[in-house]
N, C-alpha and C. Protein backbone atom coordinates (compact mmCIF):
# COMPACT_ATOMS: atom_id res chain seq x y z
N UNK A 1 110.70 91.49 80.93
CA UNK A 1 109.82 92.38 81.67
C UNK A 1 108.77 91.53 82.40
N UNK A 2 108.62 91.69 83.75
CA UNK A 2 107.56 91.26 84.51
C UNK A 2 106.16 91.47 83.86
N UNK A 3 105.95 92.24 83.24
CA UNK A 3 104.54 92.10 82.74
C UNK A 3 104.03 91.28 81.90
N UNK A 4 104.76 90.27 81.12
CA UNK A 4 104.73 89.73 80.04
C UNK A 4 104.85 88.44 80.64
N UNK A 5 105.40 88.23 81.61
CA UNK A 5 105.59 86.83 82.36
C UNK A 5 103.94 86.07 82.05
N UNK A 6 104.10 84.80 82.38
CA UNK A 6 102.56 83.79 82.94
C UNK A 6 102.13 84.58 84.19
N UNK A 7 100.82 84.54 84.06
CA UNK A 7 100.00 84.84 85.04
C UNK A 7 98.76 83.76 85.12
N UNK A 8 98.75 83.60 86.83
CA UNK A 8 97.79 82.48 87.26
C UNK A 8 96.28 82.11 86.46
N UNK A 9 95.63 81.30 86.44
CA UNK A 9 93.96 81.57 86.39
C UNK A 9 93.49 81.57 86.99
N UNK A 10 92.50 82.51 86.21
CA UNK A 10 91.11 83.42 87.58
C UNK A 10 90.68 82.42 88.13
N UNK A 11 90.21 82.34 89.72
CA UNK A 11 89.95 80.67 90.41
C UNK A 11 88.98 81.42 91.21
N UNK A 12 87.53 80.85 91.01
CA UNK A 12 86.58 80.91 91.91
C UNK A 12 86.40 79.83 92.68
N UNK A 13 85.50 80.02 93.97
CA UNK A 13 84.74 78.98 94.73
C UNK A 13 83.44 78.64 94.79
N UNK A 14 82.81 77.83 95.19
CA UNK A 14 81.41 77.39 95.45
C UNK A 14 81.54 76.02 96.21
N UNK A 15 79.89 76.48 97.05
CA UNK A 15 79.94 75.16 97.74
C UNK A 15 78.69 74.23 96.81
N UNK A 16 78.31 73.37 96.62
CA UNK A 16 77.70 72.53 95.68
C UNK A 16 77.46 71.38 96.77
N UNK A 17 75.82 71.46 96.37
CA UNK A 17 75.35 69.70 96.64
C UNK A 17 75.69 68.61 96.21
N UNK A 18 76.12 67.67 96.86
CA UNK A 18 76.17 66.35 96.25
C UNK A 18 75.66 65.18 97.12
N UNK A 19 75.05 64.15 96.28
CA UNK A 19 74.43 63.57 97.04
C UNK A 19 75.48 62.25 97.99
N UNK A 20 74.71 62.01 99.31
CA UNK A 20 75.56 61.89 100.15
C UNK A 20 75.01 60.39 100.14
N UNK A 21 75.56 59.07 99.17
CA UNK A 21 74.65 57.68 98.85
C UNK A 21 74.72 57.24 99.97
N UNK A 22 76.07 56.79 100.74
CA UNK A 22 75.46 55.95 102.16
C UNK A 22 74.45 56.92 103.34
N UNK A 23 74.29 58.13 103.05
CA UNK A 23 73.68 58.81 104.04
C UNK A 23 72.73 58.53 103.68
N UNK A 24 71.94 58.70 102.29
CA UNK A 24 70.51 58.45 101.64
C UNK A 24 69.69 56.96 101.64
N UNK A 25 70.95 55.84 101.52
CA UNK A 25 70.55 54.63 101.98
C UNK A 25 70.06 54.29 103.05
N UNK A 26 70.92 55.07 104.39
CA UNK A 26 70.45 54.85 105.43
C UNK A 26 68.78 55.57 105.97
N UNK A 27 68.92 56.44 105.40
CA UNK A 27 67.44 57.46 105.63
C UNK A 27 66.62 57.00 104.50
N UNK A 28 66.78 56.46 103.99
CA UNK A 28 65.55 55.86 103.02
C UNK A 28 65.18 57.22 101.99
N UNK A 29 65.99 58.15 101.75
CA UNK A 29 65.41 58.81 100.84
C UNK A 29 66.61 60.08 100.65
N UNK A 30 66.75 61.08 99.74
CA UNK A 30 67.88 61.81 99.14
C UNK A 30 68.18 62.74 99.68
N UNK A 31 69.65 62.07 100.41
CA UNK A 31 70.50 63.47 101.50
C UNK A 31 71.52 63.62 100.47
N UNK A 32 72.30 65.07 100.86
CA UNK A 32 73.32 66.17 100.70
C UNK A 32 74.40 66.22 101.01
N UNK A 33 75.22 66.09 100.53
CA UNK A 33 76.66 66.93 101.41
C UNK A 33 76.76 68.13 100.82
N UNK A 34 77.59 69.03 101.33
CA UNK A 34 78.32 70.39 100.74
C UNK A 34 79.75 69.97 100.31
N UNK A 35 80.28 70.02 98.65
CA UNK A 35 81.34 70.16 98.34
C UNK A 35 81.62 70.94 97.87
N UNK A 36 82.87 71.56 98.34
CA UNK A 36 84.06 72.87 98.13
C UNK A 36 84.39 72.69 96.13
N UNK A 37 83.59 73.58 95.25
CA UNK A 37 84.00 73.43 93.87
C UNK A 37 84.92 74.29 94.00
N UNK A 38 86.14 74.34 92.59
CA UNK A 38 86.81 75.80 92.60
C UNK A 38 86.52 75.65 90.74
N UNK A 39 86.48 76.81 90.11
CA UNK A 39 86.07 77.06 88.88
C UNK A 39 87.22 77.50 88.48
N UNK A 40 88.16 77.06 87.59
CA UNK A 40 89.02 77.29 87.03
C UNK A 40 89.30 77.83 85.58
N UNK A 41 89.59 79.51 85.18
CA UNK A 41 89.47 80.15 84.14
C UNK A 41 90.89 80.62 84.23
N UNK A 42 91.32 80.04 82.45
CA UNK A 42 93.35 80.12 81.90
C UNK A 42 92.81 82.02 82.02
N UNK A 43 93.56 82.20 81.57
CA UNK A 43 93.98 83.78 81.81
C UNK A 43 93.41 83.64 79.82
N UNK A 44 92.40 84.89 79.93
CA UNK A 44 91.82 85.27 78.88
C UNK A 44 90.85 84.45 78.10
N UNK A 45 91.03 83.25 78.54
CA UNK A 45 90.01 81.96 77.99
C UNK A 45 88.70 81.96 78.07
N UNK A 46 88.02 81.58 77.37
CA UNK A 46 86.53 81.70 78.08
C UNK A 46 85.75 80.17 78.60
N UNK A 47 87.03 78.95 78.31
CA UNK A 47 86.88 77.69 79.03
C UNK A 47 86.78 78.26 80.56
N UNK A 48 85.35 77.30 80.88
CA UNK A 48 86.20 77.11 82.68
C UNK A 48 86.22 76.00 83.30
N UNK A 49 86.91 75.68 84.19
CA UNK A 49 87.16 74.00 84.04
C UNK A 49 86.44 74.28 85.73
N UNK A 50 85.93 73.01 86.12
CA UNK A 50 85.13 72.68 87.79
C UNK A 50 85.99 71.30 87.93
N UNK A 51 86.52 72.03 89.30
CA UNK A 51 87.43 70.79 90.06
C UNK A 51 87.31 70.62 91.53
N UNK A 52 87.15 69.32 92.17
CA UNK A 52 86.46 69.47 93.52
C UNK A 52 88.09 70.27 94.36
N UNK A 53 87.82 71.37 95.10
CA UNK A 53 89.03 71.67 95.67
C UNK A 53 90.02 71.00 96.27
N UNK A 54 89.38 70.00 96.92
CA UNK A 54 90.78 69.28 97.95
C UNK A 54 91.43 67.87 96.74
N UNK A 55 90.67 67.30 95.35
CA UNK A 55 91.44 66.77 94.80
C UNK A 55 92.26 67.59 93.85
N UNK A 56 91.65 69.23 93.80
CA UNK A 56 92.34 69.96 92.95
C UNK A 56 93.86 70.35 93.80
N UNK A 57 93.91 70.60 94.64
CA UNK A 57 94.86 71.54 95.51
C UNK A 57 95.75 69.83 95.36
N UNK A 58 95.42 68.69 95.80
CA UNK A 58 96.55 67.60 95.82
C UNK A 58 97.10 67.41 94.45
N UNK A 59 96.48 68.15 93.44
CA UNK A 59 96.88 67.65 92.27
C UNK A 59 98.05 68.75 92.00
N UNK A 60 97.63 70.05 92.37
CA UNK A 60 98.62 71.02 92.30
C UNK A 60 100.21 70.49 93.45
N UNK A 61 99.53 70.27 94.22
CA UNK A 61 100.81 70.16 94.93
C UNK A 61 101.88 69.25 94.35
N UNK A 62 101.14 68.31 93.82
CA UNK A 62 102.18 67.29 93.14
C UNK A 62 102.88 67.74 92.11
N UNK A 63 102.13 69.18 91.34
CA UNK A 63 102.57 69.04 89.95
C UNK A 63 103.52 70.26 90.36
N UNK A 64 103.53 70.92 91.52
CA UNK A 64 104.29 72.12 92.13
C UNK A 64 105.48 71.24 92.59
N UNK A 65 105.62 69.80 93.44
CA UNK A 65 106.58 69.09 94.12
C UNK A 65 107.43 68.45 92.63
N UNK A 66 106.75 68.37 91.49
CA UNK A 66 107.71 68.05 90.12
C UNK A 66 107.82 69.08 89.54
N UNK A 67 107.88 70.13 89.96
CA UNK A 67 108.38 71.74 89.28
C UNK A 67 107.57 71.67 88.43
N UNK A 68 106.39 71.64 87.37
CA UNK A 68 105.63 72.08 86.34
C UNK A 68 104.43 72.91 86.77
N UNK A 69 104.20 73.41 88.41
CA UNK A 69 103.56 74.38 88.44
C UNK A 69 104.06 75.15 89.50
N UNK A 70 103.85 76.51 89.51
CA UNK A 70 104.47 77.14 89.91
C UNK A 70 104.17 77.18 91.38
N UNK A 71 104.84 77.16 92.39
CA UNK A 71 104.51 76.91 94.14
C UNK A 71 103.66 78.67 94.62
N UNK A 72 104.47 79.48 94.25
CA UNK A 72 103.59 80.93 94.33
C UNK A 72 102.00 80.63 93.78
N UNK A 73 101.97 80.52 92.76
CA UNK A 73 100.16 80.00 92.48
C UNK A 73 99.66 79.46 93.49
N UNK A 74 99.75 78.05 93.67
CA UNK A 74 99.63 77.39 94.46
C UNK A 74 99.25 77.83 96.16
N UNK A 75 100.35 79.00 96.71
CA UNK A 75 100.22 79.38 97.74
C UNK A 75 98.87 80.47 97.59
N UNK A 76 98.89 81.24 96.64
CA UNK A 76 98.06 82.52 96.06
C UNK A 76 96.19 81.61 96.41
N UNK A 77 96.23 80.10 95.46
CA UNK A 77 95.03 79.85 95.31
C UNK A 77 94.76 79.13 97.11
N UNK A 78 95.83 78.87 97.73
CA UNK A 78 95.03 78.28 99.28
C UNK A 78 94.36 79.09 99.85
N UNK A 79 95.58 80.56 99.64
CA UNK A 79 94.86 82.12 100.17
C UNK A 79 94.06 82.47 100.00
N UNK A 80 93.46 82.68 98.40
CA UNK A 80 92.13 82.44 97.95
C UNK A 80 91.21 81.74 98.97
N UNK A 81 91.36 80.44 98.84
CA UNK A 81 90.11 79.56 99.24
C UNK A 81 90.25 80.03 100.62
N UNK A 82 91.09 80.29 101.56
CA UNK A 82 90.93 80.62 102.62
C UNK A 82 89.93 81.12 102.84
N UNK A 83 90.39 82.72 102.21
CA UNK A 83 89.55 84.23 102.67
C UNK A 83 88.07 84.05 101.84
N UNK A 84 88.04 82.76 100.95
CA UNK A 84 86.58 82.70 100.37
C UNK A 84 85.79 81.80 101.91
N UNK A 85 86.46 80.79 102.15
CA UNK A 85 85.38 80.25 103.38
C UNK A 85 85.71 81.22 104.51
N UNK A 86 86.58 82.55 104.58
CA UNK A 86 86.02 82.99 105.70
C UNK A 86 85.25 84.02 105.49
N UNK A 87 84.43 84.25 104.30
CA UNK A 87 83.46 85.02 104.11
C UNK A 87 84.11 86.43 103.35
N UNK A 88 85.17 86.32 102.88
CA UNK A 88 85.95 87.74 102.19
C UNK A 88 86.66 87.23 101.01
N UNK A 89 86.87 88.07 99.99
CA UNK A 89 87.47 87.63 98.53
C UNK A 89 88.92 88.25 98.61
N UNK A 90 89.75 87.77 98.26
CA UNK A 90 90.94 88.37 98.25
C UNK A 90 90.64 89.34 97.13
N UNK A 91 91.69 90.32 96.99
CA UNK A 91 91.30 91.64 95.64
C UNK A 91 92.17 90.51 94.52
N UNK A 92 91.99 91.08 93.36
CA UNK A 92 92.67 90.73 91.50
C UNK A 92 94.45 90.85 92.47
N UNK A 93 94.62 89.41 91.89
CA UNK A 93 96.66 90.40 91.65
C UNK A 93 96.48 90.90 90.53
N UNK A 94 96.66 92.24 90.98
CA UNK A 94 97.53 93.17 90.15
C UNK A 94 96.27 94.03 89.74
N UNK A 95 96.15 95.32 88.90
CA UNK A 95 95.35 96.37 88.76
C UNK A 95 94.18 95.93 87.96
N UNK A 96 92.97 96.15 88.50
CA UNK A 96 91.71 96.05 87.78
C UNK A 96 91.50 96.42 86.49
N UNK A 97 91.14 96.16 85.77
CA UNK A 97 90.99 96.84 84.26
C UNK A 97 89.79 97.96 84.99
N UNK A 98 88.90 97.65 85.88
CA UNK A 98 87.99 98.20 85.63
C UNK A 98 88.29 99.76 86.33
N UNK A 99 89.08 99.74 86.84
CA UNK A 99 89.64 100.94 87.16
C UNK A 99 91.16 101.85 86.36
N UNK A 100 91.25 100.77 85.57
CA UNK A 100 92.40 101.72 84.54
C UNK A 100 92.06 102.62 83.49
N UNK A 101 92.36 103.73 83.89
CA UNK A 101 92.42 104.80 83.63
C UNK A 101 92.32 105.20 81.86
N UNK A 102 93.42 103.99 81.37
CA UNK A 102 93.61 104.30 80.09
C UNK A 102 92.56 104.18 79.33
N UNK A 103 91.77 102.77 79.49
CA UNK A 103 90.36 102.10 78.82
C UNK A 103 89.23 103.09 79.12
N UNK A 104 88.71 102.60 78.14
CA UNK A 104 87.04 103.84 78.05
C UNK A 104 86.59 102.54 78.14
N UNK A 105 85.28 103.23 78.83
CA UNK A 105 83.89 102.18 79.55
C UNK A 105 83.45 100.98 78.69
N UNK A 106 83.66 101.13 76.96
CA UNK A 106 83.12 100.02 75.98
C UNK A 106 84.25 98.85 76.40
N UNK A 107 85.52 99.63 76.45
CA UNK A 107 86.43 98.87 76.54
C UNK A 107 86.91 97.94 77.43
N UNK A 108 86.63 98.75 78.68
CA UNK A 108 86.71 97.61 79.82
C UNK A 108 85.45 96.76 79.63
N UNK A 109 84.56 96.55 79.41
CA UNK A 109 83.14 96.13 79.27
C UNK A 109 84.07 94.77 78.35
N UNK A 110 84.47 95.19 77.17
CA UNK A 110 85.17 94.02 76.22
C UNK A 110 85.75 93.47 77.14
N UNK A 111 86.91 94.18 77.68
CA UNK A 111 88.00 92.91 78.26
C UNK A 111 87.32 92.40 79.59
N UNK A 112 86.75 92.90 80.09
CA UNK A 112 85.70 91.76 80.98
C UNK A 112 84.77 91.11 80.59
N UNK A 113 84.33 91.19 79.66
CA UNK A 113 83.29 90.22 78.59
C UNK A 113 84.48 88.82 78.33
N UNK A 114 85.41 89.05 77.99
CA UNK A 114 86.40 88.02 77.54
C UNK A 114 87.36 87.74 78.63
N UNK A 115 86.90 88.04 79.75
CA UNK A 115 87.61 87.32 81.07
C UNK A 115 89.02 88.11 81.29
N UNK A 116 89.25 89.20 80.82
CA UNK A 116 90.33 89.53 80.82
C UNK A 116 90.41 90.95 82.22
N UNK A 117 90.87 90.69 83.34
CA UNK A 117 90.29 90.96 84.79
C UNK A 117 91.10 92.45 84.91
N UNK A 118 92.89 92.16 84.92
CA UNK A 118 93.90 93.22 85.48
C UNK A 118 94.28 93.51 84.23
N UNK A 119 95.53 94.72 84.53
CA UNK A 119 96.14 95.42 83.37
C UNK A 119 97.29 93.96 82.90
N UNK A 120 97.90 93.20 84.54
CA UNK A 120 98.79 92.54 83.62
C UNK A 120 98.43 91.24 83.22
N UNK A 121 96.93 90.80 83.19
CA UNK A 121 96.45 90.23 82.63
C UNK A 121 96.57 90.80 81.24
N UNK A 122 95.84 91.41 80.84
CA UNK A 122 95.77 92.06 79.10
C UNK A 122 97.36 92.37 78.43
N UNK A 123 98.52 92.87 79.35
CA UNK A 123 99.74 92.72 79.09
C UNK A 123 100.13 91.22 78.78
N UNK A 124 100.04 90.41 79.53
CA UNK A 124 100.48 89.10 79.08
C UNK A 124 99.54 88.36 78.32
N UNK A 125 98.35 89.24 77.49
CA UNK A 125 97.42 87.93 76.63
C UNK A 125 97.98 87.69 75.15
N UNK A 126 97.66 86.05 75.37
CA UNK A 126 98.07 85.35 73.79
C UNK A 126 97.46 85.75 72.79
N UNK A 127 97.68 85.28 71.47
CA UNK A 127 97.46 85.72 70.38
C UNK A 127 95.54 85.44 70.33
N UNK A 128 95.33 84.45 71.10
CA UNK A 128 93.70 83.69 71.07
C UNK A 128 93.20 84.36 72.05
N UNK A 129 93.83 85.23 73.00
CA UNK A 129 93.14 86.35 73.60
C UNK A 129 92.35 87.95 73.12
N UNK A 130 93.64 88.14 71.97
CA UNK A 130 94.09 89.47 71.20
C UNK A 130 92.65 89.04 70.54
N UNK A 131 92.73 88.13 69.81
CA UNK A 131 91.73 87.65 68.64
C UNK A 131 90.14 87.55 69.11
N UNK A 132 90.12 87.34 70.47
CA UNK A 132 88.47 87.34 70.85
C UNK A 132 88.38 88.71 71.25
N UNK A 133 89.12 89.88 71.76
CA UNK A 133 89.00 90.64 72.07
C UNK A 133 88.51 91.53 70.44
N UNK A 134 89.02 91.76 69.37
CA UNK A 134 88.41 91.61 68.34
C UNK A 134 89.95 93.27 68.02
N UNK A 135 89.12 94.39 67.19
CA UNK A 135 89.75 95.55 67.10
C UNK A 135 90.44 96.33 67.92
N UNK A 136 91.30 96.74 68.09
CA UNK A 136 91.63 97.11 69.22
C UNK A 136 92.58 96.18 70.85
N UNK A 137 92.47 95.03 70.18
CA UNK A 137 93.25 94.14 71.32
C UNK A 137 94.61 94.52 71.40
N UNK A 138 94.90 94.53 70.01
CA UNK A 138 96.55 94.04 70.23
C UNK A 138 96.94 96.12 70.44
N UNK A 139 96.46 96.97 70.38
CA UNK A 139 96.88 98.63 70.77
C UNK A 139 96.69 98.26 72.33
N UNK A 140 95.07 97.83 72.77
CA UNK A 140 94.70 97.58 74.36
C UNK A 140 96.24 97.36 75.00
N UNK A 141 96.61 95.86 74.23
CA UNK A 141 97.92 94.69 75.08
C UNK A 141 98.94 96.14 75.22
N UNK A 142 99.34 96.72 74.42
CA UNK A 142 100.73 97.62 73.76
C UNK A 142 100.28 98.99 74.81
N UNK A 143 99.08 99.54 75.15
CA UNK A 143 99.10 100.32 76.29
C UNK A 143 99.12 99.67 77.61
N UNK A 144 98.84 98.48 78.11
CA UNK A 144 98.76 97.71 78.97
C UNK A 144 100.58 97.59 79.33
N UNK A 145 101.25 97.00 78.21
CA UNK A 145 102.43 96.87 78.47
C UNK A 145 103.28 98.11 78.85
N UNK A 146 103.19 99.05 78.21
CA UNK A 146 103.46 100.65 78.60
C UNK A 146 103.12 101.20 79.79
N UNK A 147 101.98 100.97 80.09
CA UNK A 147 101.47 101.72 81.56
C UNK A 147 102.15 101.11 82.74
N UNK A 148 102.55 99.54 82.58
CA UNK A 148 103.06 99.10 83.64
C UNK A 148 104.25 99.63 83.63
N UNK A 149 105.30 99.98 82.75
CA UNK A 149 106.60 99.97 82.38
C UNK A 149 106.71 101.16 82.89
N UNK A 150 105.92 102.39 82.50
CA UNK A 150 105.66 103.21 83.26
C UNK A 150 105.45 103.79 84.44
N UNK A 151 104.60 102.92 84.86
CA UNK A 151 104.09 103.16 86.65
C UNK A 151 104.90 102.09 87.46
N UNK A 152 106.03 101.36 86.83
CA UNK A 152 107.05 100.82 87.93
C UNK A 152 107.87 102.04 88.29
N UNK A 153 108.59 102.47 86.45
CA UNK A 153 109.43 102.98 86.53
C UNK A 153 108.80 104.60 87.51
N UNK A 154 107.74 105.24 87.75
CA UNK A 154 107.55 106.30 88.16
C UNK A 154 107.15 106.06 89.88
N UNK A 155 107.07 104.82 90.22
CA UNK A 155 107.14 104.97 91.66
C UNK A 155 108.41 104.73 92.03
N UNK A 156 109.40 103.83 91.44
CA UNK A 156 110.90 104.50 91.69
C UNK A 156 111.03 105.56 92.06
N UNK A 157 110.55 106.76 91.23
CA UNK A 157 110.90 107.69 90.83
C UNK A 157 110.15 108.81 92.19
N UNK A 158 108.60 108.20 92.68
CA UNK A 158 108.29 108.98 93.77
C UNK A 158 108.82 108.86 94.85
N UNK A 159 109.40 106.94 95.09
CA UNK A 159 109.51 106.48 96.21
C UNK A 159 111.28 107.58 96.51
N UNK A 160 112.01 108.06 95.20
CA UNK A 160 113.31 108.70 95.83
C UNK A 160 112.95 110.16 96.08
N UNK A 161 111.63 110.48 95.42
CA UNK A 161 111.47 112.12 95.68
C UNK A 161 110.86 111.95 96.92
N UNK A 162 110.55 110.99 97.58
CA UNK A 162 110.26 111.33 99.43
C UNK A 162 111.46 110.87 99.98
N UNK A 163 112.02 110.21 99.32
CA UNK A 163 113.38 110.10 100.39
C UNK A 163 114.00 111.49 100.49
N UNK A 164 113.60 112.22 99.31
CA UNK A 164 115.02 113.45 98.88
C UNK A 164 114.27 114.42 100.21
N UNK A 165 112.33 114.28 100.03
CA UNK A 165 111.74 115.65 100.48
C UNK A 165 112.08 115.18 101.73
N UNK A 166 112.47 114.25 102.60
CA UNK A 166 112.59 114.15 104.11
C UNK A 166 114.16 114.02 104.68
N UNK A 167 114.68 114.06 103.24
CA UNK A 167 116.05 114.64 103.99
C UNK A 167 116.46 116.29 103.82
N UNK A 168 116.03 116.51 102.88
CA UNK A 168 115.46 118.17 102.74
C UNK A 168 115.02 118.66 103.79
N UNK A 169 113.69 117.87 104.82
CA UNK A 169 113.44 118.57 105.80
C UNK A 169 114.28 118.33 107.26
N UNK A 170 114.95 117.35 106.95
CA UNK A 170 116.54 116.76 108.08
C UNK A 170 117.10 118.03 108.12
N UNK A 171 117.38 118.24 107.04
CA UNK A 171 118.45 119.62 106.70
C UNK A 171 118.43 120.63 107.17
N UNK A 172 116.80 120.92 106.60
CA UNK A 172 116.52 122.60 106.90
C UNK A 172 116.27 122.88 108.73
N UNK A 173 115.70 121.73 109.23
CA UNK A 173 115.77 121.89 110.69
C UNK A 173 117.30 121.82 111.49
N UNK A 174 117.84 120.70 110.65
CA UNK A 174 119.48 120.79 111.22
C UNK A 174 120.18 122.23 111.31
N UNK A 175 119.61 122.78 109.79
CA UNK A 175 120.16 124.60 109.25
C UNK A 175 119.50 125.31 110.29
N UNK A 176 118.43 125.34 110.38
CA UNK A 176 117.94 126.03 111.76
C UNK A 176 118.24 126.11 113.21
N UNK A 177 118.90 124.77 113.69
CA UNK A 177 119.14 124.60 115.07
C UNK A 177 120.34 125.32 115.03
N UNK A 178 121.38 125.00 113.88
CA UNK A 178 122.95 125.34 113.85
C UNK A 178 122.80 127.11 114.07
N UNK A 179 121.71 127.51 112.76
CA UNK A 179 121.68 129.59 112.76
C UNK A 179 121.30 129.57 114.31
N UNK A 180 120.47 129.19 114.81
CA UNK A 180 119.77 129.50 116.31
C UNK A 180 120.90 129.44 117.60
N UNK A 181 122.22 128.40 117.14
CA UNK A 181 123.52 127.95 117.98
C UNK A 181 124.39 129.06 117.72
N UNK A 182 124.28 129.72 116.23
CA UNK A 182 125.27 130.55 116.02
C UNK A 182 124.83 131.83 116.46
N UNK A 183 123.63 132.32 116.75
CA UNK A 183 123.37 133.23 117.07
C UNK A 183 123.93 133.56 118.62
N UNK A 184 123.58 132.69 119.50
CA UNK A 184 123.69 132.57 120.72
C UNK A 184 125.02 132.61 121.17
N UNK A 185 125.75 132.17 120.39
CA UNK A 185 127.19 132.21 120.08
C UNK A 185 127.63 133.60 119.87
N UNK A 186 127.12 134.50 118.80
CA UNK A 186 127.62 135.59 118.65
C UNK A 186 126.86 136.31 119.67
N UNK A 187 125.73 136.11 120.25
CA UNK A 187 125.44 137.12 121.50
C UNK A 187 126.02 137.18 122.61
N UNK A 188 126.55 135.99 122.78
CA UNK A 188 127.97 135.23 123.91
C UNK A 188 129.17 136.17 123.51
N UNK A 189 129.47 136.38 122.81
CA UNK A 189 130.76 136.90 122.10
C UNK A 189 130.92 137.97 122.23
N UNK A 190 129.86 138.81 122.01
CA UNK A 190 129.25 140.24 121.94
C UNK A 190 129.10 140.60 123.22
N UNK A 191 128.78 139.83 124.58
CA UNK A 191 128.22 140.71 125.79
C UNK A 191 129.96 140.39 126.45
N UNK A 192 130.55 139.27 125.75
CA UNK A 192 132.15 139.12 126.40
C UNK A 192 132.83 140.25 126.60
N UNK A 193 132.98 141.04 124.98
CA UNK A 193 133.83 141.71 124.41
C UNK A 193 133.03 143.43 124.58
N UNK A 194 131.89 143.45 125.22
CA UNK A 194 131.79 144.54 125.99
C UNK A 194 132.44 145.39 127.18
């Protein structure tokens, strides 16, 4: 089941001072650059690791070009950093906890206290996720896994009841043009046979 698969970590940005030594040497006193951080949080962890972006992204690529990370991530976090320097956040893959339906307000409050963002985030958390989340984790994970299993299987299920309702309405207009042909037909027939 797709829900249970690995899922990426949460990856923020920031831009951060650093000092800029041959610039400060030359000016006799303490200049700046702006470097691109990205904050790196495992899925449910409450580690977060700070990596400068452009040695982070070469490090991914390499470890994506020897297959041990996945190239979709990879593409997901450039997108990220994109839409972060152009002033917009990309949304969560996949459904907010903070809008799922199933969780009551303490609850989402927990699983965002413990970094835990979407539904298939909390579907795919480890046992050291379950465990910081405290009472209630491992029922949370077991409706998490259900709701998705659920709401795949039920947009199947809408996406054929609009196929059915718009050939239904193919029909009933086809049924209409044909009674409206047959009529005209039998009024043809009728002024013949007068």
């Amino acid at each position: 089941m797709q829900a249970v698969e690995a899922r990426p970590p949460y990856v923020t940005f920031e831009l951060r001072p650093v000092e800029d030594r041959t610039a400060s040497i030359e000016a006799g006193y303490y200049k700046t650059m702006d470097v691109e951080y990205a904050f790196i949080t495992p899925q449910g962890s409450k580690d977060r690791i700070e990596r400068n972006v452009e040695e982070w992204f070469a490090s991914l690529a390499q470890q994506s070009h020897e297959g041990r990370f996945p190239a979709e991530w990879l593409a997901h976090f450039r997108a990220s950093h994109k839409a972060w320097k152009e002033g917009r956040e990309l949304p969560l893959d996949g459904t907010p906890v903070l809008t799922w339906p199933v969780a009551s307000p303490s609850q989402v409050k927990q699983l965002l206290d413990h970094k835990v963002r979407t539904v298939e985030d909390l579907a795919a958390a480890n046992e050291e996720t379950l465990n910081r989340i405290g009472m209630g984790g491992r029922a949370l994970k077991e409706k998490a896994v259900s709701w998705l299993a659920s709401a795949s299987s039920t947009g199947k299920v809408t996406e054929e009841l609009a196929a059915l309702k718009t050939a239904n309405s193919d029909f009933k207009a086809r049924n209409e043009l044909l009674e409206k042909q047959l009529r005209e037909l039998a009024a043809k027939v009728a002024a013949l046979t007068k």
